[in-house]
C-alpha atoms as a PDB file:
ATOM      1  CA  UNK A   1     -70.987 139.196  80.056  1.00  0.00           C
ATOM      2  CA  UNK A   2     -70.056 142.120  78.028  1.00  0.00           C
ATOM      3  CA  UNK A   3     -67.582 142.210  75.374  1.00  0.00           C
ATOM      4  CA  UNK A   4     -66.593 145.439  73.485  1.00  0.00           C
ATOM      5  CA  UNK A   5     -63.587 146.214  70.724  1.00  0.00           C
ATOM      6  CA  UNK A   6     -62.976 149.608  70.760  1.00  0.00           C
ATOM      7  CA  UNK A   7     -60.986 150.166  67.848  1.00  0.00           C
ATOM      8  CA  UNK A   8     -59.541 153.338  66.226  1.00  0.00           C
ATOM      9  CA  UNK A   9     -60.544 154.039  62.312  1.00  0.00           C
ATOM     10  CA  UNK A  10     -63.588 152.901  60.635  1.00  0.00           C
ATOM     11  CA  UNK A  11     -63.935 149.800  58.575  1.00  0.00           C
ATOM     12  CA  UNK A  12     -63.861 150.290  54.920  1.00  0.00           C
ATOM     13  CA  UNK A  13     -63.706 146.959  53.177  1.00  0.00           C
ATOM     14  CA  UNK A  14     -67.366 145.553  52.630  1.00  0.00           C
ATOM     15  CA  UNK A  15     -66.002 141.704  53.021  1.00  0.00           C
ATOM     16  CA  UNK A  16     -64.642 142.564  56.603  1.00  0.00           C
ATOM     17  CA  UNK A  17     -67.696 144.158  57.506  1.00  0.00           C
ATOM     18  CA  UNK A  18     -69.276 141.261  56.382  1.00  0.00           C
ATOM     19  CA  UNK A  19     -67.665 138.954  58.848  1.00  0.00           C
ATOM     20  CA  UNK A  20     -67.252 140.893  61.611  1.00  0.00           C
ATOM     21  CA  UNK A  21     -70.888 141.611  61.527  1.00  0.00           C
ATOM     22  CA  UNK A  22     -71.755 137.600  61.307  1.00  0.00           C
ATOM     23  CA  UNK A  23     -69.100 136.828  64.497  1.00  0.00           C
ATOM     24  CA  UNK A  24     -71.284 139.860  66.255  1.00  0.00           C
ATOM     25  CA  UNK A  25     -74.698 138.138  65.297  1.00  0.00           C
ATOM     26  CA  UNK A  26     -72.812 134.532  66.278  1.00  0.00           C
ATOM     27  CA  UNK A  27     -72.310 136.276  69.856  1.00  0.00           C
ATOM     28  CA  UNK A  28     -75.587 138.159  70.408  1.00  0.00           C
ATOM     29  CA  UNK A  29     -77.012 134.972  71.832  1.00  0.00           C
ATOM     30  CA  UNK A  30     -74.347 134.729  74.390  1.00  0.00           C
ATOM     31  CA  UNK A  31     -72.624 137.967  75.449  1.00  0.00           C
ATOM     32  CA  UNK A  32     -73.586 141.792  74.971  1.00  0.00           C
ATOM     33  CA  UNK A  33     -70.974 142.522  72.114  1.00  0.00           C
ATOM     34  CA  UNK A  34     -70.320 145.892  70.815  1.00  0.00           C
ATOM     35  CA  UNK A  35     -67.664 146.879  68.633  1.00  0.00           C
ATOM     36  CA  UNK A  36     -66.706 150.963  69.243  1.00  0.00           C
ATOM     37  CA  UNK A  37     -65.063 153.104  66.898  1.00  0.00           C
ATOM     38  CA  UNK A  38     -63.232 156.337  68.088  1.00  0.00           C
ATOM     39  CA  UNK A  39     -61.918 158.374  64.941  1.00  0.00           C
ATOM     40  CA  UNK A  40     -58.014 157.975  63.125  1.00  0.00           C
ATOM     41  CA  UNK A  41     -55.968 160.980  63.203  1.00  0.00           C
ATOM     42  CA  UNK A  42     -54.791 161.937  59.562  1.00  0.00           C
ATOM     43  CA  UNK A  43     -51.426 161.356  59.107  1.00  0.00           C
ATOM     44  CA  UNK A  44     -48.782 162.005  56.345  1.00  0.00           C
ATOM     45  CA  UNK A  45     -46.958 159.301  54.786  1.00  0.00           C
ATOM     46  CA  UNK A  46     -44.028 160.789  56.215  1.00  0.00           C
ATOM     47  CA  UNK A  47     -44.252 161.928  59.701  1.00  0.00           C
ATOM     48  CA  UNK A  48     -41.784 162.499  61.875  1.00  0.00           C
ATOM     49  CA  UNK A  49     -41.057 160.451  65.292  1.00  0.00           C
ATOM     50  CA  UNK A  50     -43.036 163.312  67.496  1.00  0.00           C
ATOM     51  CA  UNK A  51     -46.193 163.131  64.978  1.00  0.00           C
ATOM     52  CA  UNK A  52     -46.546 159.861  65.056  1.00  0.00           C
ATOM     53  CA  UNK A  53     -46.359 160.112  69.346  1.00  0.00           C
ATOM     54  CA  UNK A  54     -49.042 162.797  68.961  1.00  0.00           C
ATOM     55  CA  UNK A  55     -50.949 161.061  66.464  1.00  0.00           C
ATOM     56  CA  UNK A  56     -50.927 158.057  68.878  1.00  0.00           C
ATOM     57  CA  UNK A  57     -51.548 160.178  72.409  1.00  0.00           C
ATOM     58  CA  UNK A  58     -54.997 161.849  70.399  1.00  0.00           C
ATOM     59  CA  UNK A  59     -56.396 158.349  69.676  1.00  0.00           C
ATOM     60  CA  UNK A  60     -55.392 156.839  72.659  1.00  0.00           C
ATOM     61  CA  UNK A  61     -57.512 159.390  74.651  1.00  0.00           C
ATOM     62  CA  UNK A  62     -60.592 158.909  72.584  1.00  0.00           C
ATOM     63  CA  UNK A  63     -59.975 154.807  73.220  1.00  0.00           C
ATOM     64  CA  UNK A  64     -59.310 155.738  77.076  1.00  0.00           C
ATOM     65  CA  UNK A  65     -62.898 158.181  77.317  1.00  0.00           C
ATOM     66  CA  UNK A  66     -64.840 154.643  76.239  1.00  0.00           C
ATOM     67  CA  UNK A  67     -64.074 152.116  78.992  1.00  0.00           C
ATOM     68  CA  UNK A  68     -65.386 151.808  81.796  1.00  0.00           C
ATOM     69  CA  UNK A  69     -63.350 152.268  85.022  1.00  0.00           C
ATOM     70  CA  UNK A  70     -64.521 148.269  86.075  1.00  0.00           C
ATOM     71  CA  UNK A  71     -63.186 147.084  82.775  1.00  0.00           C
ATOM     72  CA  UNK A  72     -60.629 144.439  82.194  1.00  0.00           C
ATOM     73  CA  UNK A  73     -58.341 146.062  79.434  1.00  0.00           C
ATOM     74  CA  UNK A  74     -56.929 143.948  76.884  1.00  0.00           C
ATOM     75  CA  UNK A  75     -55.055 145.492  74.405  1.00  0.00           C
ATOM     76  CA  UNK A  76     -53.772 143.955  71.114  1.00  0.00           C
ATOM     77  CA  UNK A  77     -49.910 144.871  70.972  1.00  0.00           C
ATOM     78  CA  UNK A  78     -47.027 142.999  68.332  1.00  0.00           C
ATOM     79  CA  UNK A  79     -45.355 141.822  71.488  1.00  0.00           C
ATOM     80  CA  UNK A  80     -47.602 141.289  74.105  1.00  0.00           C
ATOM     81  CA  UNK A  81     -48.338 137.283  75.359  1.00  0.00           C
ATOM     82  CA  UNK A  82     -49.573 134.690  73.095  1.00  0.00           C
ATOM     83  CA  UNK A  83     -52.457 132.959  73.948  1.00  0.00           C
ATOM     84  CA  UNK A  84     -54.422 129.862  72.697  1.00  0.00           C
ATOM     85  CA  UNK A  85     -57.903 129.706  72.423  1.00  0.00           C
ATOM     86  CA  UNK A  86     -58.456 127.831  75.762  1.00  0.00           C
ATOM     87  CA  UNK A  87     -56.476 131.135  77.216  1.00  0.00           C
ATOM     88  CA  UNK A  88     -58.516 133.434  75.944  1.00  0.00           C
ATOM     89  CA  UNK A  89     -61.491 131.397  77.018  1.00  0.00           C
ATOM     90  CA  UNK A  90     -60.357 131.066  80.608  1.00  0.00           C
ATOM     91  CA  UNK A  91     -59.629 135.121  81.402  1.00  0.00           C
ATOM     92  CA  UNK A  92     -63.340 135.646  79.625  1.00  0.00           C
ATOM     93  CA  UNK A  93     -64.497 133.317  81.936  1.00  0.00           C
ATOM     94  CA  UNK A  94     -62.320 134.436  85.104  1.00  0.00           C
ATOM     95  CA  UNK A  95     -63.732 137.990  84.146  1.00  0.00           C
ATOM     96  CA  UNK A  96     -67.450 137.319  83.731  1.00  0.00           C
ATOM     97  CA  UNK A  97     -67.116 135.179  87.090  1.00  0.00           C
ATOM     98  CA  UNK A  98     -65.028 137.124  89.684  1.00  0.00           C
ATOM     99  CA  UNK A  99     -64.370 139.884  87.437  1.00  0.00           C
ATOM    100  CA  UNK A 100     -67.302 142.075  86.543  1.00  0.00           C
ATOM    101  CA  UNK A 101     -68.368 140.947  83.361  1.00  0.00           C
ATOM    102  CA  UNK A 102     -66.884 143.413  81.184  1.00  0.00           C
ATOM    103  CA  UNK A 103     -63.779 142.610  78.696  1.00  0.00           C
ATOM    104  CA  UNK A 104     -62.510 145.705  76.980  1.00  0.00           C
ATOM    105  CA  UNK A 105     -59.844 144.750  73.764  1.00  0.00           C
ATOM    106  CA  UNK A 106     -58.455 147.664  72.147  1.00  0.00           C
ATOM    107  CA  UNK A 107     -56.820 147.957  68.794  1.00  0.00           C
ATOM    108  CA  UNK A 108     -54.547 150.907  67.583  1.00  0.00           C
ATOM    109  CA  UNK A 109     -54.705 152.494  64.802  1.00  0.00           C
ATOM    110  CA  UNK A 110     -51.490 152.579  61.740  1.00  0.00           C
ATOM    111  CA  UNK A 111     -49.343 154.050  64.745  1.00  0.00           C
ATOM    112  CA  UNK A 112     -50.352 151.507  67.490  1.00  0.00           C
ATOM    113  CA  UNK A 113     -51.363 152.092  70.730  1.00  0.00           C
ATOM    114  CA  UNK A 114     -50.123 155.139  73.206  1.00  0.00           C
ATOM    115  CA  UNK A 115     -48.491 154.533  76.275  1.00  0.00           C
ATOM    116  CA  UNK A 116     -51.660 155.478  78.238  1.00  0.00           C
ATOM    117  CA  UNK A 117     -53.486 152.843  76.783  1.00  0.00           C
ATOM    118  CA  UNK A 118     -50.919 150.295  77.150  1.00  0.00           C
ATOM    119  CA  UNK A 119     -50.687 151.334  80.910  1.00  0.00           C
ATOM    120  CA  UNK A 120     -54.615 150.862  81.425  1.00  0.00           C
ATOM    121  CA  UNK A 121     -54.333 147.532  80.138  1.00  0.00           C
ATOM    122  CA  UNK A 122     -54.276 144.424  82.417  1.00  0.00           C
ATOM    123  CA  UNK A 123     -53.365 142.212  79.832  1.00  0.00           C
ATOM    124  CA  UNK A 124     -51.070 142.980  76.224  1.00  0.00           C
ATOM    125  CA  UNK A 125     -52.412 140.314  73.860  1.00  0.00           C
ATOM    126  CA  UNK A 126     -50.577 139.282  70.265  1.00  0.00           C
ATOM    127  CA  UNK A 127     -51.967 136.823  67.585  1.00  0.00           C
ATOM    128  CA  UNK A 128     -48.487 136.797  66.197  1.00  0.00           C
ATOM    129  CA  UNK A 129     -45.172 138.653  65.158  1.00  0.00           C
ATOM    130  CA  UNK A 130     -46.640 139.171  62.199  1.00  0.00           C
ATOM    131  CA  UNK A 131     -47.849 142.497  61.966  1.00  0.00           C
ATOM    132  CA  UNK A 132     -51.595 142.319  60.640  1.00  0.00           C
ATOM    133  CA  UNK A 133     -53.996 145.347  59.281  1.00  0.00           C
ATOM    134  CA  UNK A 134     -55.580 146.629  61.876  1.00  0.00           C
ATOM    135  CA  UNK A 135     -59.058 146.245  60.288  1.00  0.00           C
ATOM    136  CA  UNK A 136     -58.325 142.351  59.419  1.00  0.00           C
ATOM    137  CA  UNK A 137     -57.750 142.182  63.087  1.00  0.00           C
ATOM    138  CA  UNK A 138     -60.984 142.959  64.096  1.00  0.00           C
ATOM    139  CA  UNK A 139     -62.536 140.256  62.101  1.00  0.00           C
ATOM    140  CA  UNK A 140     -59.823 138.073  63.251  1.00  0.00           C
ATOM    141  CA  UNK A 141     -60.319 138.858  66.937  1.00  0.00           C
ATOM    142  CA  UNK A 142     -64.109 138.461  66.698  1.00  0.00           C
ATOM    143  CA  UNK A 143     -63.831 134.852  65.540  1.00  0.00           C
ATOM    144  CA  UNK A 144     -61.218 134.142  68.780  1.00  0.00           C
ATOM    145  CA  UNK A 145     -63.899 135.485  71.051  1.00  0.00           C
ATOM    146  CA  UNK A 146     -67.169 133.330  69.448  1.00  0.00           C
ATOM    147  CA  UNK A 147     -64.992 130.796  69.627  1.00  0.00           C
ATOM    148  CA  UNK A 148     -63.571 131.548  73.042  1.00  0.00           C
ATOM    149  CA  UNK A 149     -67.019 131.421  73.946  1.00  0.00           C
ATOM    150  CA  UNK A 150     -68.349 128.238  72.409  1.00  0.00           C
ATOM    151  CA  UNK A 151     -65.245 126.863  74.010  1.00  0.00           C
ATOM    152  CA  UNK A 152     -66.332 128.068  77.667  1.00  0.00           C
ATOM    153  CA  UNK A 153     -70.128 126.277  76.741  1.00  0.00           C
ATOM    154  CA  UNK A 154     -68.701 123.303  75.966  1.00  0.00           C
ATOM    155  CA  UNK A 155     -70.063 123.250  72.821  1.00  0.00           C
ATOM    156  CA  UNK A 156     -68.342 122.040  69.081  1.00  0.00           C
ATOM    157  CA  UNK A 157     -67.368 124.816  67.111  1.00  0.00           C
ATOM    158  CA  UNK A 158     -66.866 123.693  63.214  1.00  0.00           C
ATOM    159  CA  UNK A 159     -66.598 126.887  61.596  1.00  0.00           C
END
């Protein structure tokens, strides 16, 4: 199975590099897991409504030039479905069975995701109303997927 976050901006707090690089060596004995970066667009702190759509349509084609055409697309939106654990866990099995083997997630950047990237997605996933950085997110999602996979091995997960 292969499991890839493609994620616009770069991560600049140490302590969330930190743990997103210890989910990614947790994985390594499972799944191929890569986490892929495209570049934020600079934008003012105010911006009008048709910045902020360009702003998102730039990124979104940088995120869209990365997957693969076989991919299933899951992209992290405010009000897509909530899953549990044991959901996320059955779609990365259903996908590395009967579906390829290759899981795409995609986070936005401070404007979210474009429409085109919302369209290419099979799935629209949320961890909550809340709305969360989008840099915790990544070390947030990373822990779902170790565990969704420990969960799919049938094996305790403690941590």
């Amino acid at each position: 199975m292969h499991i890839q976050i493609a994620a616009v901006g770069k991560i600049k707090e140490k302590y969330l590099a930190d743990g997103i690089a210890e989910y990614a060596k947790r994985l390594r004995p499972y799944v191929k897991f890569e986490i892929l970066e495209v570049p934020d667009e600079k934008v003012p702190e105010t911006m009008s409504p048709a910045e902020e759509a360009q702003a998102r349509e730039r990124e979104g084609e940088r995120l869209l030039a990365l997957i693969r055409p076989d991919a299933l697309v899951i992209a992290l939106a405010i009000d897509g479905e909530l899953w549990t654990s044991e959901q996320l866990a059955a779609k990365l099995r259903e996908t590395a069975v009967y579906g390829g083997g290759h899981a795409v997630f995609v986070i936005g950047g401070s404007t979210g995701l474009s429409p085109a990237v919302l369209k290419r997605a099979q799935h629209k996933l949320s961890f909550g109303r809340m709305t969360l950085p989008h840099q915790l997110m990544r070390l947030v999602l990373a822990e779902q997927i170790y565990r969704a996979i420990k969960i799919n091995r049938g094996e305790p997960y403690h941590r």
